[in-house]
N, C-alpha and C. Protein backbone atom coordinates (compact mmCIF):
# COMPACT_ATOMS: atom_id res chain seq x y z
N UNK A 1 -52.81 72.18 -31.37
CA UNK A 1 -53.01 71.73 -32.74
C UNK A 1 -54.39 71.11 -32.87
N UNK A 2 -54.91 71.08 -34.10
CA UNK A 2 -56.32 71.07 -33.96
C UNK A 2 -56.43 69.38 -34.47
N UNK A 3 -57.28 69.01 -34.16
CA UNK A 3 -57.85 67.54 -34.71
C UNK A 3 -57.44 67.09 -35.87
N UNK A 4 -57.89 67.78 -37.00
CA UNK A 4 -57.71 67.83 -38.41
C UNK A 4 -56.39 68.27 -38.75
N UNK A 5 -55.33 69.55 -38.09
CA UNK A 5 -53.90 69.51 -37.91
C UNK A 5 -53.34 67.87 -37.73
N UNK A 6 -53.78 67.68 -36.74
CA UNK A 6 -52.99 66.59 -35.99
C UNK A 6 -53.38 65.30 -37.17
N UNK A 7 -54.33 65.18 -37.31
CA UNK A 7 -54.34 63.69 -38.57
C UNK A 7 -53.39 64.35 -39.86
N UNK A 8 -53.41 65.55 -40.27
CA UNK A 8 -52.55 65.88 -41.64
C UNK A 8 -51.02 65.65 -41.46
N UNK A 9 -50.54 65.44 -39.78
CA UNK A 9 -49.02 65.13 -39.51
C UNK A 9 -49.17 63.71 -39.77
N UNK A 10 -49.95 63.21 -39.27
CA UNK A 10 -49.69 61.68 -39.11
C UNK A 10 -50.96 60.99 -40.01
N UNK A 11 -49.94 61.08 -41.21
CA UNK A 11 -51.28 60.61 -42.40
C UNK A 11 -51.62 59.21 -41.91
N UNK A 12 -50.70 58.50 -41.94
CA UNK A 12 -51.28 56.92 -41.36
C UNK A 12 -50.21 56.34 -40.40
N UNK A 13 -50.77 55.47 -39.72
CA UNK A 13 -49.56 54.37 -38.95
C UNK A 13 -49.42 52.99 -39.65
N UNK A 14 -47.77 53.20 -39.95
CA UNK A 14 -47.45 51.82 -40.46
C UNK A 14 -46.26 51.56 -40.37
N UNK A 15 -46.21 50.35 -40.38
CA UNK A 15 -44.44 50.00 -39.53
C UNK A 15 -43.17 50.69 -40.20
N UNK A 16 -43.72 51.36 -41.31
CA UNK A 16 -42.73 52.56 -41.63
C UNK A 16 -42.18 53.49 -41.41
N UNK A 17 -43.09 54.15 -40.80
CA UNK A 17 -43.76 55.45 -40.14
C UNK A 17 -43.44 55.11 -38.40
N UNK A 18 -43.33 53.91 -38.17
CA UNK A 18 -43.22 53.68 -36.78
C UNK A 18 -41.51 53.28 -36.45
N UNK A 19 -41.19 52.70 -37.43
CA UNK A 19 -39.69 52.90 -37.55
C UNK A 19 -39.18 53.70 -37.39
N UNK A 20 -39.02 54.64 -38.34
CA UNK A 20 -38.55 56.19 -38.92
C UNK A 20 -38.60 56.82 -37.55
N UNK A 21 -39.95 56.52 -36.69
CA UNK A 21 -39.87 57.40 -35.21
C UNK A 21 -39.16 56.63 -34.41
N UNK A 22 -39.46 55.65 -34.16
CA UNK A 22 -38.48 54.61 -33.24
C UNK A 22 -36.72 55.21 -33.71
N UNK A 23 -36.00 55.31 -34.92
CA UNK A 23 -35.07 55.64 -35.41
C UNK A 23 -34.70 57.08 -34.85
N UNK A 24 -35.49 57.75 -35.15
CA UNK A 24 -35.57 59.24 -34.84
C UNK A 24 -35.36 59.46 -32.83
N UNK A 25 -36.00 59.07 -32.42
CA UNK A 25 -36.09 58.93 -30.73
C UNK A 25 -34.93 58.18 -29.97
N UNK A 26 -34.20 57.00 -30.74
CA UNK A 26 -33.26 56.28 -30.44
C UNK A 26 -31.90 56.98 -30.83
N UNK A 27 -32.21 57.27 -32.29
CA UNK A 27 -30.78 57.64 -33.04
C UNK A 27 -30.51 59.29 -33.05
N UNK A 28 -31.65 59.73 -33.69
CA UNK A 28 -31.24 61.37 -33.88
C UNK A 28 -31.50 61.80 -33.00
N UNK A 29 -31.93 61.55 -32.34
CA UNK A 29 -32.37 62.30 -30.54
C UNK A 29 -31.99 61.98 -29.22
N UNK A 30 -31.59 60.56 -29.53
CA UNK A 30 -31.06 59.53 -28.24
C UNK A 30 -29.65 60.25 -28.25
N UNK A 31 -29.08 60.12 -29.60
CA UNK A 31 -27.43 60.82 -29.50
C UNK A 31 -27.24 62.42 -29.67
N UNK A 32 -28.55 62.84 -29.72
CA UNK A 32 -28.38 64.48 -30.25
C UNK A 32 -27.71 64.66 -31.37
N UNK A 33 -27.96 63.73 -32.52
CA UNK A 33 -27.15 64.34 -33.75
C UNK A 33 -27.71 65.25 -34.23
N UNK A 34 -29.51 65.59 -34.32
CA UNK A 34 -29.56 67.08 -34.56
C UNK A 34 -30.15 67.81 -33.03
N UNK A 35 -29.72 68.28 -32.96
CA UNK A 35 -29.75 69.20 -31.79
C UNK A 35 -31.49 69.89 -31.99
N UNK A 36 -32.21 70.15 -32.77
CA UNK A 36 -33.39 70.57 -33.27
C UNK A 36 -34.69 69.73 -33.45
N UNK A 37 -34.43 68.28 -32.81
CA UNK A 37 -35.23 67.18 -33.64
C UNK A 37 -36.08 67.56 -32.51
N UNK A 38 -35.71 67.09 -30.91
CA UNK A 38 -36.60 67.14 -30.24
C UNK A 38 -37.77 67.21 -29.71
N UNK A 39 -37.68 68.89 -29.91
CA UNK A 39 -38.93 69.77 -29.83
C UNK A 39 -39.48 69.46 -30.67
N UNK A 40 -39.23 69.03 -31.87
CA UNK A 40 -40.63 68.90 -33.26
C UNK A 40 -41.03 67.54 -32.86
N UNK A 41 -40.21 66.67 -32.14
CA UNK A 41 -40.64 65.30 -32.16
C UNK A 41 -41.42 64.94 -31.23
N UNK A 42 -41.00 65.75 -30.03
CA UNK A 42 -42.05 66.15 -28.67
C UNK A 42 -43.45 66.98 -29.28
N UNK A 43 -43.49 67.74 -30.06
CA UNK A 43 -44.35 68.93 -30.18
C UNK A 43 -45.36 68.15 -31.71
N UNK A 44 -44.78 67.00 -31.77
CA UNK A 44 -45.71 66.09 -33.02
C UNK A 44 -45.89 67.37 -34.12
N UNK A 45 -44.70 67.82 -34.35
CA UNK A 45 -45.01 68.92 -35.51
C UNK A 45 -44.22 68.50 -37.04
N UNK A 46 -44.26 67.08 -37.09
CA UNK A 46 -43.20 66.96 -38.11
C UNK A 46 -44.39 65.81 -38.88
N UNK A 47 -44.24 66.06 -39.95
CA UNK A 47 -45.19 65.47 -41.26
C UNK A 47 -44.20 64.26 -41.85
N UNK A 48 -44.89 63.05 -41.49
CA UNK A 48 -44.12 61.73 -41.82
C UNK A 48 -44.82 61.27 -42.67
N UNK A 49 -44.61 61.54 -44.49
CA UNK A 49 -45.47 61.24 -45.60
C UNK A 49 -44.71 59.67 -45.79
N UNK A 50 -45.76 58.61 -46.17
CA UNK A 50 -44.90 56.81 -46.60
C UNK A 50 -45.45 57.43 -47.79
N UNK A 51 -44.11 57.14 -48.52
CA UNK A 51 -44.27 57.31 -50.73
C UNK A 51 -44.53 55.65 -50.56
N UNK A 52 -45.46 55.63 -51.59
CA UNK A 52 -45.29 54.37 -52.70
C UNK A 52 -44.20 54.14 -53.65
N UNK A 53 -44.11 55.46 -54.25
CA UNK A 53 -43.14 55.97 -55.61
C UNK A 53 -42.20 55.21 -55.09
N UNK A 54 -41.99 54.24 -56.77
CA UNK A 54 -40.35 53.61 -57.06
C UNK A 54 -39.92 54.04 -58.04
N UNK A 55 -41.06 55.45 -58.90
CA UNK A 55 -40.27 55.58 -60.29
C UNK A 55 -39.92 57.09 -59.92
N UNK A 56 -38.89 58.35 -60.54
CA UNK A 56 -38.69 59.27 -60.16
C UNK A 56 -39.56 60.19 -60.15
N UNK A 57 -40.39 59.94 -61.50
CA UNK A 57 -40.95 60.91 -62.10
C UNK A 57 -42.25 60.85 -60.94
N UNK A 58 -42.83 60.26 -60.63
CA UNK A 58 -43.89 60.16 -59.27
C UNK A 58 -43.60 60.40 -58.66
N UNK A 59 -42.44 60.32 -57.75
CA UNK A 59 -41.50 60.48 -57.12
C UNK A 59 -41.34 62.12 -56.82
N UNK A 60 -41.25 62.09 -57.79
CA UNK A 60 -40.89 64.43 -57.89
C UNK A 60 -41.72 64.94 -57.77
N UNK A 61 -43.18 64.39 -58.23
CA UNK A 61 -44.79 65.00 -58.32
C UNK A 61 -45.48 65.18 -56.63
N UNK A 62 -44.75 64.09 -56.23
CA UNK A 62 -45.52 63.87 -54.66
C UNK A 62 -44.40 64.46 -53.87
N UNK A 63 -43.37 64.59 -54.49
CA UNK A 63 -42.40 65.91 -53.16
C UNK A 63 -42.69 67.06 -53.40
N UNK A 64 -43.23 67.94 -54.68
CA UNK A 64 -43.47 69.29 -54.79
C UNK A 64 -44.73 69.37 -54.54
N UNK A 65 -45.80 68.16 -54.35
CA UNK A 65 -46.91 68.09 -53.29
C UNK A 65 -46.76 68.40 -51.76
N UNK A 66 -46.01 67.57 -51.21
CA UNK A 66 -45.50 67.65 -49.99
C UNK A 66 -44.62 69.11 -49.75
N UNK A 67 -43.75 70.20 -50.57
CA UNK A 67 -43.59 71.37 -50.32
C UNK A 67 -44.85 71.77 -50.16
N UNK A 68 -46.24 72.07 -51.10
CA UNK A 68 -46.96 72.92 -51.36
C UNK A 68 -47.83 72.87 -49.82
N UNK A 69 -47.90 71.74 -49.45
CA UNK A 69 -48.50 71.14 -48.29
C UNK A 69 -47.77 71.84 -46.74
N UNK A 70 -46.76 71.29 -47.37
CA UNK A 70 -46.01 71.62 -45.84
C UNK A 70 -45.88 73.48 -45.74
N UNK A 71 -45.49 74.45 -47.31
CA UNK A 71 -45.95 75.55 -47.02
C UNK A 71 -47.05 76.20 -46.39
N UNK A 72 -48.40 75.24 -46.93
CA UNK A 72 -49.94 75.87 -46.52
C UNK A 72 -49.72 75.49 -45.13
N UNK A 73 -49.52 74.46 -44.53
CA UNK A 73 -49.43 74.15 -42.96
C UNK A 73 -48.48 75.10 -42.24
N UNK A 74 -48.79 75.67 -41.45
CA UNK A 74 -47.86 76.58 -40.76
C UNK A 74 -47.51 75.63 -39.24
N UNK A 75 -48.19 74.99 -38.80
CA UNK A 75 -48.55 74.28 -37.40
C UNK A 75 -47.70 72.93 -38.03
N UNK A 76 -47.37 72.55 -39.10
CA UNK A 76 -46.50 71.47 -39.47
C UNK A 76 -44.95 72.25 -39.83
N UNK A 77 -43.72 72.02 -39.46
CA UNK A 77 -42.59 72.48 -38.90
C UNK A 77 -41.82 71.45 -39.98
N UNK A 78 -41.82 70.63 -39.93
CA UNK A 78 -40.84 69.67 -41.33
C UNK A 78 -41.75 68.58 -41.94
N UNK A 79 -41.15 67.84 -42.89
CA UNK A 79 -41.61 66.83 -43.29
C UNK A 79 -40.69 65.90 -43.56
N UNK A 80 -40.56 64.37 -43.06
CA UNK A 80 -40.14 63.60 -43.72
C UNK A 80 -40.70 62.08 -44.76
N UNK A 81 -40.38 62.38 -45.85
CA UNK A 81 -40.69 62.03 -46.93
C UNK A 81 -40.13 60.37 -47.24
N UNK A 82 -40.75 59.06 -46.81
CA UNK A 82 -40.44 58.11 -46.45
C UNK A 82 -40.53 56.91 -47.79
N UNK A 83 -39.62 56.40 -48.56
CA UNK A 83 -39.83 55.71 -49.50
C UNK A 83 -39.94 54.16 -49.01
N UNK A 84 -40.85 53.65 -48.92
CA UNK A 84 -41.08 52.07 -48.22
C UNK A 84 -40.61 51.29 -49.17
N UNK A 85 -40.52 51.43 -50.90
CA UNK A 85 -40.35 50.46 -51.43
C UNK A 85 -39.17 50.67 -52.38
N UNK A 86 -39.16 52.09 -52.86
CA UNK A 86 -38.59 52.77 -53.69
C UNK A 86 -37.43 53.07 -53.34
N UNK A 87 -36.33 53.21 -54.31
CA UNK A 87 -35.06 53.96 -53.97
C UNK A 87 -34.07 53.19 -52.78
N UNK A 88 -33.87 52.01 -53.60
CA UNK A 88 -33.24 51.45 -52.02
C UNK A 88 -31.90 51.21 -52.42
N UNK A 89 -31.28 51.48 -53.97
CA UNK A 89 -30.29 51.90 -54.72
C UNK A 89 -29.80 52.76 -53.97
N UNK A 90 -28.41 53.10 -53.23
CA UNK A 90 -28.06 54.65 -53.18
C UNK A 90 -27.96 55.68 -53.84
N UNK A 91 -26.97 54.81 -55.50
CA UNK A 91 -27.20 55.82 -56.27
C UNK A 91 -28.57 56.73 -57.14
N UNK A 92 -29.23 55.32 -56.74
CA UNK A 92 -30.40 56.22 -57.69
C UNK A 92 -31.23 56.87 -56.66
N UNK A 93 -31.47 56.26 -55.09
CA UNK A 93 -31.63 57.28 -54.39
C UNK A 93 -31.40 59.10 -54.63
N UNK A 94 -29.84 59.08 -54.22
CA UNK A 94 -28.93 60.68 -54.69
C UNK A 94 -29.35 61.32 -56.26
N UNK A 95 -29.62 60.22 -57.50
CA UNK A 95 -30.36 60.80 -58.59
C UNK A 95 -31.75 61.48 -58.30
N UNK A 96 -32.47 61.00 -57.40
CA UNK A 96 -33.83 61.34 -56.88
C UNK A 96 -33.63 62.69 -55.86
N UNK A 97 -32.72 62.91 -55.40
CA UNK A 97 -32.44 63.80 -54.30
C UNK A 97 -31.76 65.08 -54.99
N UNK A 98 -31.19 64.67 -55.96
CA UNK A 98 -30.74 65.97 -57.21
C UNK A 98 -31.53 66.67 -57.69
N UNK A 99 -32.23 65.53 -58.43
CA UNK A 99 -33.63 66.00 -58.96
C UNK A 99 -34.37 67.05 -58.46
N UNK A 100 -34.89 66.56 -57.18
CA UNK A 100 -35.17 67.09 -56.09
C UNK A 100 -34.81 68.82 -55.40
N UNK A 101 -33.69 68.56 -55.58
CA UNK A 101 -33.28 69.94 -55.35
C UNK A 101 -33.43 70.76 -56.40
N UNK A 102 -33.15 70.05 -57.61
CA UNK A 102 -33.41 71.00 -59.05
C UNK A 102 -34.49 72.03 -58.98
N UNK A 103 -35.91 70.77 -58.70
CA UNK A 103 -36.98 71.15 -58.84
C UNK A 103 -37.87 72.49 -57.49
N UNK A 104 -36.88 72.46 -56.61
CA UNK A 104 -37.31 72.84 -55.70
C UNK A 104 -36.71 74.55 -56.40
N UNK A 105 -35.99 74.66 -56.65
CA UNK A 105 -35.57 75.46 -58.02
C UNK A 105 -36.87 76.54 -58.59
N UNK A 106 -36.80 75.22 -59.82
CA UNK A 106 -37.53 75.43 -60.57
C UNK A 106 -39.58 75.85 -60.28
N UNK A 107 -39.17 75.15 -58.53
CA UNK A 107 -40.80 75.32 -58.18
C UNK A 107 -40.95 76.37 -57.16
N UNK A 108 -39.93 77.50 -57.14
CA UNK A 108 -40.26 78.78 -56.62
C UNK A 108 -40.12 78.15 -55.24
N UNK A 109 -39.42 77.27 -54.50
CA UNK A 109 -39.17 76.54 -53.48
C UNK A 109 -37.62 77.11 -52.75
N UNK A 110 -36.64 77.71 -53.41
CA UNK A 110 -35.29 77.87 -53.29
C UNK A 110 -35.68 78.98 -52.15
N UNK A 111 -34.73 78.67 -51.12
CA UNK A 111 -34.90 79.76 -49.78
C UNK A 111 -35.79 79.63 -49.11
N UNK A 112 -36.51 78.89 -49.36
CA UNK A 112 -37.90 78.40 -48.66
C UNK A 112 -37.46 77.30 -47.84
N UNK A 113 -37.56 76.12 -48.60
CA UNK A 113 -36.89 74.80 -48.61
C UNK A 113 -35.70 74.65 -48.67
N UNK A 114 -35.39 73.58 -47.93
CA UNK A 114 -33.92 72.78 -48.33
C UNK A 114 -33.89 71.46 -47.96
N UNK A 115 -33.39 70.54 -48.63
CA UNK A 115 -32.98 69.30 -48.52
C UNK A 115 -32.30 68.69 -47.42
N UNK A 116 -32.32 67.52 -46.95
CA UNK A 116 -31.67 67.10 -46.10
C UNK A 116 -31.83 65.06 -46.35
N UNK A 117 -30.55 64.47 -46.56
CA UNK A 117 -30.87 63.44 -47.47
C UNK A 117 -30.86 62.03 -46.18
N UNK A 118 -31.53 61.32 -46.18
CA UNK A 118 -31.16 59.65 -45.23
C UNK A 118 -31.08 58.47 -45.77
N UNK A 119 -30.37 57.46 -45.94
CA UNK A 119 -30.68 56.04 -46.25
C UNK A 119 -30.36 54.89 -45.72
N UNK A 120 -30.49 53.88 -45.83
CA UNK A 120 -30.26 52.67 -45.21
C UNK A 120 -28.31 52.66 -46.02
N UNK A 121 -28.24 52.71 -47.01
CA UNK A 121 -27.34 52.44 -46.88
C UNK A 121 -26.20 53.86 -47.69
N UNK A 122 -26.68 55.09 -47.01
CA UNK A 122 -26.14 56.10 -46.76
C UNK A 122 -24.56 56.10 -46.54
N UNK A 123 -23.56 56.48 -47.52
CA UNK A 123 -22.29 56.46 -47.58
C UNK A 123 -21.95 58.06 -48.02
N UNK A 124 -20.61 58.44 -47.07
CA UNK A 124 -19.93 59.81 -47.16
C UNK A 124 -19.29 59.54 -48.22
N UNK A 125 -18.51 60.75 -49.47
CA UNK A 125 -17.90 60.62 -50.57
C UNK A 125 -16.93 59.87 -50.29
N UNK A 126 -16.09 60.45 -48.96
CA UNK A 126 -14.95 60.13 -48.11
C UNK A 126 -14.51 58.85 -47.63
N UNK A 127 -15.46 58.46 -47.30
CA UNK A 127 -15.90 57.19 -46.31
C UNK A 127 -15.79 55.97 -46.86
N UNK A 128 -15.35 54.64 -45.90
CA UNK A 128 -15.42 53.48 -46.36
C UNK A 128 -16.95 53.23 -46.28
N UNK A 129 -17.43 52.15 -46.73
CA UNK A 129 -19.04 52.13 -46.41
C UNK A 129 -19.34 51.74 -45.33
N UNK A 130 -18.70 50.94 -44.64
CA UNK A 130 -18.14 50.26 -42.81
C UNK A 130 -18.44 51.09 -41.30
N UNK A 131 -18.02 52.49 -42.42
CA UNK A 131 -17.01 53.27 -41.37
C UNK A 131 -18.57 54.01 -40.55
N UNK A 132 -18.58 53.86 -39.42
CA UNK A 132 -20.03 54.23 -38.57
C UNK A 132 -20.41 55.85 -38.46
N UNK A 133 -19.24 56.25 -38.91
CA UNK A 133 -19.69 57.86 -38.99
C UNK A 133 -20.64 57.77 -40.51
N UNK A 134 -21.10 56.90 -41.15
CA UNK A 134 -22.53 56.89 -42.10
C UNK A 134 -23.21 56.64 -41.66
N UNK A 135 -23.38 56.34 -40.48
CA UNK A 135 -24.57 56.27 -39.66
C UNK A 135 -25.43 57.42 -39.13
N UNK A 136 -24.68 58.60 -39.24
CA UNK A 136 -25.30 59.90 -38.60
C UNK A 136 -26.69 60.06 -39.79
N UNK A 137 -26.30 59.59 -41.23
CA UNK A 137 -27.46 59.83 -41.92
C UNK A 137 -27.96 58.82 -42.60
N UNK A 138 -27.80 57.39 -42.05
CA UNK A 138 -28.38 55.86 -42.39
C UNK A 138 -29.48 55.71 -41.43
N UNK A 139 -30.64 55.57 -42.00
CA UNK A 139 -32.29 55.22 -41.83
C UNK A 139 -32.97 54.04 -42.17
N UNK A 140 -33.63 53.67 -41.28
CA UNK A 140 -34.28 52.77 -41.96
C UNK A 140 -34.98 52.03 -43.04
N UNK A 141 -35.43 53.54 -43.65
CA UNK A 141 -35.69 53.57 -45.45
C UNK A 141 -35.52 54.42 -45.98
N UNK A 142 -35.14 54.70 -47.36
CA UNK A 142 -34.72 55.83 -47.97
C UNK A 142 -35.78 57.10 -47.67
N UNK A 143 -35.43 58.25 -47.10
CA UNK A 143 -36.14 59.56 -47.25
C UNK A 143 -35.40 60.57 -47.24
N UNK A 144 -36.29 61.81 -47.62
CA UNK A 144 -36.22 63.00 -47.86
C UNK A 144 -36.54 64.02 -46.91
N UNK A 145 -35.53 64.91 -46.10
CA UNK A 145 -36.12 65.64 -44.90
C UNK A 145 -36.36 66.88 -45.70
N UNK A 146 -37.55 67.32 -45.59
CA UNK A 146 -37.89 69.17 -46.29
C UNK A 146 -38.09 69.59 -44.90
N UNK A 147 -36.95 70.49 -44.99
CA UNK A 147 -36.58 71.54 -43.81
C UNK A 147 -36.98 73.36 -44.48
N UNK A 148 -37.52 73.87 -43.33
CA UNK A 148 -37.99 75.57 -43.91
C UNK A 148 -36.76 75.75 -43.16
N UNK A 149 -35.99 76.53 -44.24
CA UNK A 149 -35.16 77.66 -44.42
C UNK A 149 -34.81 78.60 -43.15
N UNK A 150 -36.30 79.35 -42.62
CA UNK A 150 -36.06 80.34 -42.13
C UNK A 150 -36.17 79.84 -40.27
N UNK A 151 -36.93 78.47 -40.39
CA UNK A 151 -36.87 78.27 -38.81
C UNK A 151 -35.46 77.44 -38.55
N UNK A 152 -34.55 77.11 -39.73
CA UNK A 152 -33.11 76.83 -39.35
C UNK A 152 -32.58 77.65 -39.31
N UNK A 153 -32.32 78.49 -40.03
CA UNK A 153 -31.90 79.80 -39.79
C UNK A 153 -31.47 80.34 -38.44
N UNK A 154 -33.51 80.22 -38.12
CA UNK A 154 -33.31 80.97 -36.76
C UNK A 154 -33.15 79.99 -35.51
N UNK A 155 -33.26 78.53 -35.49
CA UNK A 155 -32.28 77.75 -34.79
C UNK A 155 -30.82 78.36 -34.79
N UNK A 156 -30.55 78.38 -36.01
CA UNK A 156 -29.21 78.07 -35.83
C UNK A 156 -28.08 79.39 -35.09
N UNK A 157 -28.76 80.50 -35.18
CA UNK A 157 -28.42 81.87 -34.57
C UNK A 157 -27.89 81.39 -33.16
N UNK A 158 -29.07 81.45 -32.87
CA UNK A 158 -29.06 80.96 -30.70
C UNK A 158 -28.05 79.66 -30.43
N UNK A 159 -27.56 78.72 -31.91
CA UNK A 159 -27.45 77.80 -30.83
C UNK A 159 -25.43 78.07 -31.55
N UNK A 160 -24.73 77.68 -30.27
CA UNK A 160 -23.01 77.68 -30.02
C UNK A 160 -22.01 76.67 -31.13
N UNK A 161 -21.52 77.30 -32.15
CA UNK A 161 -21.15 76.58 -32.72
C UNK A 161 -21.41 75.41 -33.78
N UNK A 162 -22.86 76.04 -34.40
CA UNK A 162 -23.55 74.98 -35.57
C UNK A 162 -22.23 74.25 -36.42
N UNK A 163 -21.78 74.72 -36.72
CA UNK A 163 -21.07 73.94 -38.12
C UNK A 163 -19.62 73.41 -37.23
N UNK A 164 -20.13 72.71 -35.72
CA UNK A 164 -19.33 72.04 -35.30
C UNK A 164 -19.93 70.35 -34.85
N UNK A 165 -21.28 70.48 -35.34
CA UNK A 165 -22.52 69.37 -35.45
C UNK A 165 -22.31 68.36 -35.70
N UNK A 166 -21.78 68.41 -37.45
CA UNK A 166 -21.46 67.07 -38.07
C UNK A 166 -20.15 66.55 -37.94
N UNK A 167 -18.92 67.04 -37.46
CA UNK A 167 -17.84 66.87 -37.32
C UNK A 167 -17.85 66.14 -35.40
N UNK A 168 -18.90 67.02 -34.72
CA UNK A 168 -19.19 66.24 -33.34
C UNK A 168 -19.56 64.89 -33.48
N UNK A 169 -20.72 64.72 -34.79
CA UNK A 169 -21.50 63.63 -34.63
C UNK A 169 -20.62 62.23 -35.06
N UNK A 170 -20.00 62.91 -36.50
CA UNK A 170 -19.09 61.60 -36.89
C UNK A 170 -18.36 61.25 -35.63
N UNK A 171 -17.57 62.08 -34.85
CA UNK A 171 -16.73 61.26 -33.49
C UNK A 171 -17.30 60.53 -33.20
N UNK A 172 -18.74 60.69 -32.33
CA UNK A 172 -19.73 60.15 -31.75
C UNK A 172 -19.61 59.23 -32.82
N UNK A 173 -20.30 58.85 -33.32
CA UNK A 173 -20.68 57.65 -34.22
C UNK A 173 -19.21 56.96 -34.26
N UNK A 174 -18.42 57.18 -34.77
CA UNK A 174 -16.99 56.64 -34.39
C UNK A 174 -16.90 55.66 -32.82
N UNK A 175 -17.12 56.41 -32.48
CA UNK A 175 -16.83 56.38 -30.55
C UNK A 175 -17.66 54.94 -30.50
N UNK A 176 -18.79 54.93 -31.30
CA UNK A 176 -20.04 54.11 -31.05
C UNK A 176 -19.38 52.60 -31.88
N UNK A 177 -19.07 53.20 -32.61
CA UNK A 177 -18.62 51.91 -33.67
C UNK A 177 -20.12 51.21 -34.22
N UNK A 178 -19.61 50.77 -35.66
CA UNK A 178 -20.85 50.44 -36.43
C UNK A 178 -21.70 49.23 -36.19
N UNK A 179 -21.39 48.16 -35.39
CA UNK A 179 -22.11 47.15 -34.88
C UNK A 179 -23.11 47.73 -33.65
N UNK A 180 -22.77 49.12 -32.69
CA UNK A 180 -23.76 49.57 -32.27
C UNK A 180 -25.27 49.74 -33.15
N UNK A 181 -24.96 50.74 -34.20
CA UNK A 181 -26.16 50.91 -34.80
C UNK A 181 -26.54 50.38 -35.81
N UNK A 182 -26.26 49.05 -36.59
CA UNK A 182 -26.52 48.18 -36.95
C UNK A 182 -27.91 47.08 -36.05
N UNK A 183 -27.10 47.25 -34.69
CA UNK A 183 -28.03 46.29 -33.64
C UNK A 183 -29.27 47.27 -33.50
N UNK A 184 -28.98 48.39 -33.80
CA UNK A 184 -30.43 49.43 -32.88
C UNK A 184 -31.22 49.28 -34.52
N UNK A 185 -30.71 49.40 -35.77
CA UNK A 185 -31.17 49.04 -36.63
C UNK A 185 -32.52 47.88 -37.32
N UNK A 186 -31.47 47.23 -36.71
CA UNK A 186 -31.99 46.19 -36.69
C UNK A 186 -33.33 45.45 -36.04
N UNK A 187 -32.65 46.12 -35.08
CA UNK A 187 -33.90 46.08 -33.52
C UNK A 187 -35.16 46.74 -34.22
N UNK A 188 -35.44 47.73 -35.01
CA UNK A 188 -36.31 48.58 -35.74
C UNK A 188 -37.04 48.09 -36.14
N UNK A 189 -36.22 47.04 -37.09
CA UNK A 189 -36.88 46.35 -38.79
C UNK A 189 -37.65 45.16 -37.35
N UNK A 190 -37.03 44.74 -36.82
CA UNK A 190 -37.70 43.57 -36.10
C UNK A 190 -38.92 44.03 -35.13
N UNK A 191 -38.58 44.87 -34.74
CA UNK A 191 -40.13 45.58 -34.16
C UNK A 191 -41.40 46.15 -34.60
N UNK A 192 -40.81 46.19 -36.40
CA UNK A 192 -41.82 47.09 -37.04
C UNK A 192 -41.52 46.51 -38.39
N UNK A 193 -41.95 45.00 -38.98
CA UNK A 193 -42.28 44.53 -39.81
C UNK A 193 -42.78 44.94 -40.61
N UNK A 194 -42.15 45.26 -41.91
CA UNK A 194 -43.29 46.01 -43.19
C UNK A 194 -44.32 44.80 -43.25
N UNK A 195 -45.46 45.31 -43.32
CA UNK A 195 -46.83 44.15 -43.86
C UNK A 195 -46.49 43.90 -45.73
């Protein structure tokens, strides 16, 4: 990856951005909840944008930025889309994440892109809010994963039993119980102080 590649993944360092990886290395990778993180996380191929945006409408302008971006980059593999200040509502989070998908729609994005949602305080329809299987997709701050279509796709061919993932992970997270990742949580925010 070239110089100028490598600064367009890692627009800046900030205890946001250093979280989100600390989170990512501990949680989605430490437990294998996605089986795919790895290699992009080893291979520094994943685009960790910090939003300012607390209003939607900015909000939507700088994610169909971040598609157009992450399309032209071929050497950048995902993006996650990090709200430091914004969206710390769940529900209006999921209003932002609708949106979101609408527009991805409407912006010649459908089959290309797809959504993939995280939050701090990330709850299943199902679920008590307690219950630690919300932990498989509770983050340190609200974001947005833009995943290409066709390299899940072709993950998902090779690998045994995909759509036995999230039903593995909730056990796991179960197994773990929610004061586990609360503490690793926590441990995050305390290591990586927003300024």
């Amino acid at each position: 990856m070239s110089k100028e590649n490598q600064q367009s993944v890692n627009l800046k360092a900030s205890a946001e951005i250093d979280a989100t990886k600390q989170w990512l290395d501990e949680i989605i990778i430490g437990l294998n909840f996605c089986p795919f993180a790895k290699k992009e996380f080893v291979n520094n191929t994943i685009c960790y944008h910090q939003s300012e945006a607390e209003q939607i409408k900015p909000a939507l302008k700088e994610f169909v930025e971040q598609c157009h971006h992450l399309q032209q980059h071929d050497d950048i593999e995902t993006t996650l889309l990090i709200y430091s200040e914004g969206f710390r509502s769940f529900e209006r989070y999921l209003d932002l994440v609708d949106y979101a998908n609408d527009l991805l729609i409407e912006s010649g994005f459908e089959g290309i892109f797809q959504l993939a949602s995280m939050h701090p305080e990330y709850c299943f329809a199902d679920d008590d809010f307690d219950a630690a299987s919300n932990f498989t997709n509770r983050s340190p701050y609200p974001m947005i994963h833009i995943i290409r279509e066709a390299s899940m796709a072709k993950v998902l061919k090779v690998y045994k039993n995909p759509e036995q993932i999230p039903e593995d992970n909730m056990a796991l997270a179960e197994h773990k119980g929610s004061n586990y990742f609360q503490d690793i949580l926590k441990g995050i925010h305390q290591a990586h102080p927003q300024k």
